[in-house]
Protein backbone atom coordinates (compact mmCIF):
# COMPACT_ATOMS: atom_id res chain seq x y z
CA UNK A 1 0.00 0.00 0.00
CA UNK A 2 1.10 3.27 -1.10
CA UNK A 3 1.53 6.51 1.21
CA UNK A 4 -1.20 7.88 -0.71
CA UNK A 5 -3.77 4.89 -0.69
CA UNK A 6 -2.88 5.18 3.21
CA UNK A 7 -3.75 8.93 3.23
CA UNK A 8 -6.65 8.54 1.42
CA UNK A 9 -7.94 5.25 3.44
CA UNK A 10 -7.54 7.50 6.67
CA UNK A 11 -9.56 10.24 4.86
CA UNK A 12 -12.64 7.88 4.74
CA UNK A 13 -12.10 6.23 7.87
CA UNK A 14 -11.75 9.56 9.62
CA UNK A 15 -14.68 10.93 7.35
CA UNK A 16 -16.71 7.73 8.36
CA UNK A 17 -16.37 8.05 12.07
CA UNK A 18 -17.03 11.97 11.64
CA UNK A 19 -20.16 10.65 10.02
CA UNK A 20 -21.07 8.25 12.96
CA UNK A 21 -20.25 11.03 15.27
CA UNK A 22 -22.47 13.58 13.42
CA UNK A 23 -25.49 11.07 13.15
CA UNK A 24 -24.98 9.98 16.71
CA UNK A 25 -25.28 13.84 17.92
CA UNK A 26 -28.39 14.44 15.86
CA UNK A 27 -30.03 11.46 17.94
CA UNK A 28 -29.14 12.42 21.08
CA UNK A 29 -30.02 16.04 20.21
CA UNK A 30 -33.57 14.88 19.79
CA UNK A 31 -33.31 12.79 22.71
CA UNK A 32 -32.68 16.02 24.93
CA UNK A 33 -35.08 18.17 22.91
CA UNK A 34 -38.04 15.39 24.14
CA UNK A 35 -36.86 14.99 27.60
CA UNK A 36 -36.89 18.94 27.50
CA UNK A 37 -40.53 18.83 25.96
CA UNK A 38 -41.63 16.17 28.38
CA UNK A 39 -40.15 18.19 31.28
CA UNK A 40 -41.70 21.76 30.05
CA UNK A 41 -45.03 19.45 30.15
CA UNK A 42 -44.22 18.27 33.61
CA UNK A 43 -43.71 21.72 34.83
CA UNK A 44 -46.65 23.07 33.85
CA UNK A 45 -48.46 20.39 35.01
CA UNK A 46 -46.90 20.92 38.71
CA UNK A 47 -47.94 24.88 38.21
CA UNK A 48 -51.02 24.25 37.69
CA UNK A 49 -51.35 21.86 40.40
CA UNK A 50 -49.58 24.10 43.07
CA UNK A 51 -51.78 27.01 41.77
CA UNK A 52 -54.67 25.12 42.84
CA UNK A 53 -53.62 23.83 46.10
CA UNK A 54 -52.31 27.25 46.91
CA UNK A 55 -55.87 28.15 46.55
CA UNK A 56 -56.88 25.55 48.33
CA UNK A 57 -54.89 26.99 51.04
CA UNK A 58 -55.78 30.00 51.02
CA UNK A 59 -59.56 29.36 51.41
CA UNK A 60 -58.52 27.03 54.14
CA UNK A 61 -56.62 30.20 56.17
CA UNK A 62 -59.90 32.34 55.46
CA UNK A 63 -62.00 29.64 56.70
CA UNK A 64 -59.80 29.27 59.87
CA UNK A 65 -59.61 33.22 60.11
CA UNK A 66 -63.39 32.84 60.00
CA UNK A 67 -63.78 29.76 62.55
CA UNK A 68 -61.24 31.69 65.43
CA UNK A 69 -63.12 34.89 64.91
CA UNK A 70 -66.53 32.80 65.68
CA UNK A 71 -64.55 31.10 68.25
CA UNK A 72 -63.53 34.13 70.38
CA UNK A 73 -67.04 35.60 69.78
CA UNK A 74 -68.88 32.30 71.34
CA UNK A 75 -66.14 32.45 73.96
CA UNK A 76 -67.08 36.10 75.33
CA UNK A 77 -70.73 35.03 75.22
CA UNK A 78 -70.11 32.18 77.26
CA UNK A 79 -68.15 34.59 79.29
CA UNK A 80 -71.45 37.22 79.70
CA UNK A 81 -73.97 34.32 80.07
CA UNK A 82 -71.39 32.79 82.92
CA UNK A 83 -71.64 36.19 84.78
CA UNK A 84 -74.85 36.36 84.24
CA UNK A 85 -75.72 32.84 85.57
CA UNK A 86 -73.53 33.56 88.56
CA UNK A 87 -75.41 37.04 89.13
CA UNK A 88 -78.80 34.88 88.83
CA UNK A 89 -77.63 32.41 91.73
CA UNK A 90 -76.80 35.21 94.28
CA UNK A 91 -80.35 36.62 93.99
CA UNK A 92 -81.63 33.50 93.97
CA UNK A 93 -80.09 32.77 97.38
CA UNK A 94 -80.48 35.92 98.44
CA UNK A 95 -84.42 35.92 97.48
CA UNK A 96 -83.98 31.86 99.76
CA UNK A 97 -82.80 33.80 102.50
CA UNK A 98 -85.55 36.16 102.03
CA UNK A 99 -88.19 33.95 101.86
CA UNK A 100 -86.81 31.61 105.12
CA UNK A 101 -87.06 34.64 106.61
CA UNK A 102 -90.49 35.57 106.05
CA UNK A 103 -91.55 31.79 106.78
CA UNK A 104 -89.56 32.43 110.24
CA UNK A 105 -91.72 35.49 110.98
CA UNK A 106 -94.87 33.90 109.96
C-alpha cells in the first residue's frame, strides 16, 4: 500500500467516524429536545397543580380566620352568660334567704 492509498484510506475512515459522530449527535439532540418537551409538560403540570392547592390553602386560612373569629365571639358570650348565671344564683339565694325569713316570721 502506497503513502497515498494510506492517506486517502484514513480520509474515509476519519470521514466515516465523523459521520457516525455527526449522526450519533443528531439522535441524542432529539433525545434532549423530548426529555426537554416532556419536562416543560411536567412543569406546567406541577404549576397548575400548586396554583390550585395554593388556593386551596388560602380558602382554608380564610375559613380558619373565619372559625377563630366565631370562636372568640362564642367564647365572650359564654363569658357574659357565665356572669350572668352567677349574678342569677346570688339573687336567687339571696331571694332563699328572704323567703326563710319571712316563713320564720310567719
Amino acid at each position: 500500500m502506497t503513502a497515498t492509498e494510506d492517506r486517502g484510506k484514513v480520509r474515509v475512515d476519519f470521514r466515516d467516524r465523523l459521520e457516525a459522530s455527526w449522526i450519533a449527535f443528531i439522535e441524542e439532540s432529539r433525545r434532549v429536545d423530548e426529555l426537554t418537551a416532556d419536562l416543560k409538560k411536567k412543569d406546567q403540570a406541577h404549576a397548575v397543580e400548586v396554583a390550585a392547592k395554593m388556593k386551596a390553602l388560602k380558602e382554608c386560612e380564610a375559613a380558619k380566620t373565619s372559625d377563630q373569629e366565631l370562636i372568640e365571639r362564642l367564647e365572650a358570650k359564654c363569658n357574659e352568660m357565665r356572669s350572668q348565671r352567677s349574678l342569677a344564683e346570688e339573687q336567687f339565694c339571696e331571694m332563699e334567704v328572704k323567703l326563710l325569713e319571712a316563713k320564720e316570721k310567719n
